[in-house]
C-alpha atoms as a PDB file:
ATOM      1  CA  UNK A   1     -33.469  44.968 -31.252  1.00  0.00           C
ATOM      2  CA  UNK A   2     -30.998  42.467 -30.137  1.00  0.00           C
ATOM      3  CA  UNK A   3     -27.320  42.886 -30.712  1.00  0.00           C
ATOM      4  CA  UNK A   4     -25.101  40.588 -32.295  1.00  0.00           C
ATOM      5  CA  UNK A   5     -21.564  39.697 -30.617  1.00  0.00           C
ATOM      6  CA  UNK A   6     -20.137  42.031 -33.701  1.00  0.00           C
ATOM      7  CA  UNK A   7     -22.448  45.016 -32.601  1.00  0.00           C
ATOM      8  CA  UNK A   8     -21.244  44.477 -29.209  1.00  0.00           C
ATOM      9  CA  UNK A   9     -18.073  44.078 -29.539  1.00  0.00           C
ATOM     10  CA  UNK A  10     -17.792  46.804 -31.991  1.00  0.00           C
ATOM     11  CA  UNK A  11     -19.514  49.253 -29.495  1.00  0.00           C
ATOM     12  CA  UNK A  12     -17.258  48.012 -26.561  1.00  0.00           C
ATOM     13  CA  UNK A  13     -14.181  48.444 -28.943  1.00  0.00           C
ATOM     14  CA  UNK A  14     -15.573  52.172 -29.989  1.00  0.00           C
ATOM     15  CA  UNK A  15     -16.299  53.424 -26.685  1.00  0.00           C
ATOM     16  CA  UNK A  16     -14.064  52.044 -24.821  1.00  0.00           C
ATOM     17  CA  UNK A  17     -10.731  51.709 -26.369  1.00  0.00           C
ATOM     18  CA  UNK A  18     -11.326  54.963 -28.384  1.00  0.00           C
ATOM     19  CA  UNK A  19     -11.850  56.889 -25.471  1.00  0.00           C
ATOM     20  CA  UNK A  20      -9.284  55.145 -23.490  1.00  0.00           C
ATOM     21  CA  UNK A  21      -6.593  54.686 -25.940  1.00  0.00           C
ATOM     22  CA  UNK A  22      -5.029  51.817 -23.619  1.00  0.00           C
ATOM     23  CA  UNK A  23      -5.470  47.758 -24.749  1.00  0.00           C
ATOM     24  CA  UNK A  24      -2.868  46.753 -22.068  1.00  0.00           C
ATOM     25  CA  UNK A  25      -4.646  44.855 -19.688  1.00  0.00           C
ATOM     26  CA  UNK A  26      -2.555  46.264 -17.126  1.00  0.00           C
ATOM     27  CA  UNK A  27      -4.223  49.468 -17.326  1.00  0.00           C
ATOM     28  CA  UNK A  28      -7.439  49.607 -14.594  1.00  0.00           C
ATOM     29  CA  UNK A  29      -9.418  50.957 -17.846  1.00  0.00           C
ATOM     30  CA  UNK A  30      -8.520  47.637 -20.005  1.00  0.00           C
ATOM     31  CA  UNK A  31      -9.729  45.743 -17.057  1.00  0.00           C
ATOM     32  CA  UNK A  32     -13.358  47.489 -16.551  1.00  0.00           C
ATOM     33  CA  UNK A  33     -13.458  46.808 -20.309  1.00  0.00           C
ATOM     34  CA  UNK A  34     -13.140  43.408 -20.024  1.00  0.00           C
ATOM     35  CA  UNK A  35     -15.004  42.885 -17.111  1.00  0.00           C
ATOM     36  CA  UNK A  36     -18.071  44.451 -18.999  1.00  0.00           C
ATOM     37  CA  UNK A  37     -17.151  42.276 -22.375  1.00  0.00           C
ATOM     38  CA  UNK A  38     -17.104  39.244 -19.635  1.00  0.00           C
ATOM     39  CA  UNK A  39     -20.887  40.484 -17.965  1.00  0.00           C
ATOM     40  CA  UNK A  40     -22.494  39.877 -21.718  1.00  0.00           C
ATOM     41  CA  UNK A  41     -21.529  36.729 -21.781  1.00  0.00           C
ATOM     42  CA  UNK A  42     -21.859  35.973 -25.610  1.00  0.00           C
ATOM     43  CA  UNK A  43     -18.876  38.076 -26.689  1.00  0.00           C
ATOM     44  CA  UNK A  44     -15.869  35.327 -27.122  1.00  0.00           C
ATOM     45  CA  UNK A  45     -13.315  36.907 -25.415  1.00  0.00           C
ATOM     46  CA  UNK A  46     -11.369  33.608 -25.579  1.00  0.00           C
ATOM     47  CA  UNK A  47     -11.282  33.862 -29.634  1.00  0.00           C
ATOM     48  CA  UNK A  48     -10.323  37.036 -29.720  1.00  0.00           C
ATOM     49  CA  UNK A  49      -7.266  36.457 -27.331  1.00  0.00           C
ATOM     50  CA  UNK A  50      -6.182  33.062 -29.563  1.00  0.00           C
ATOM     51  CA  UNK A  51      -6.352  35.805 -32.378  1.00  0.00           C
ATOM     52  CA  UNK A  52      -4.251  38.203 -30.460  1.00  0.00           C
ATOM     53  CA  UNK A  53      -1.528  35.360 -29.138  1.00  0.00           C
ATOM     54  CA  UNK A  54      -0.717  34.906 -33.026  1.00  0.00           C
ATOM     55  CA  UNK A  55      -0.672  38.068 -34.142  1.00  0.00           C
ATOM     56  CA  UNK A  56       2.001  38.792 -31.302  1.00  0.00           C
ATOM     57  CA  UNK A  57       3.801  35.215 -32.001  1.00  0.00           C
ATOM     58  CA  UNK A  58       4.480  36.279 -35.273  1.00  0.00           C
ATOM     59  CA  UNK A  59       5.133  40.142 -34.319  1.00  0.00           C
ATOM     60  CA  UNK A  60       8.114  38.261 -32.144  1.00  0.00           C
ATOM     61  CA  UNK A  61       9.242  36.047 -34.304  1.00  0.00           C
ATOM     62  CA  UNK A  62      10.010  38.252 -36.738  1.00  0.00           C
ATOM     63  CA  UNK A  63      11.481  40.737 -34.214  1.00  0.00           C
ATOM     64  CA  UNK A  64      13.680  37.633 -33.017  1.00  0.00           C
ATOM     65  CA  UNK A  65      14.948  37.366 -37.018  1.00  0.00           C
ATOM     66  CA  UNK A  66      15.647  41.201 -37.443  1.00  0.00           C
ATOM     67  CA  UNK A  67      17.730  41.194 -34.027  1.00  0.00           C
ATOM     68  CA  UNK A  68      19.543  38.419 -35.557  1.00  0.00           C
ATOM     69  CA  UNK A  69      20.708  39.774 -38.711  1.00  0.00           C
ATOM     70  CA  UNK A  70      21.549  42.646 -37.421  1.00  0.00           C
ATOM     71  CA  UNK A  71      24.037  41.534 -34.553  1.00  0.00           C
ATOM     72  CA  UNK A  72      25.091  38.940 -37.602  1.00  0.00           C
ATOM     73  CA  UNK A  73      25.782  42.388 -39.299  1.00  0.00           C
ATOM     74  CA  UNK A  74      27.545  43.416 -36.730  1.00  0.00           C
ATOM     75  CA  UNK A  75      29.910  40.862 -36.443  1.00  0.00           C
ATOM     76  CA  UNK A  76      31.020  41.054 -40.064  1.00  0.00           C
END
């Protein structure tokens, strides 16, 4: 049975981030992860960190807004 790039990363995401509980890549666990996601190859690591840069664009952008109105707030 071959694995699909789901399965795998699935299994990689279960095993390793459940056990480790750290996604930071700054964490030597985070890196081993990666490294192993990099040894298969046919897991598109790239996609997943496009996916990840817009999540956290928008996850700042909206932070930027709230710190806005609020010292806006503030002010008044």
């Amino acid at each position: 049975m071959e694995l699909t790039k789901d399965d795998m990363a699935i299994i990689i995401n279960n095993v390793g981030f459940d056990s480790f509980k750290s996604s930071l890549t700054t964490f030597s666990e985070a890196m081993a992860l990666r490294g192993l996601a990099e040894s298969f190859g046919s897991i598109p690591i790239e996609d997943f960190e496009k996916e990840q840069k817009a999540i956290a664009d928008k996850r700042i952008s909206r932070r930027k807004e709230r710190v806005t109105k609020l010292k806006n707030s503030v002010k008044s």
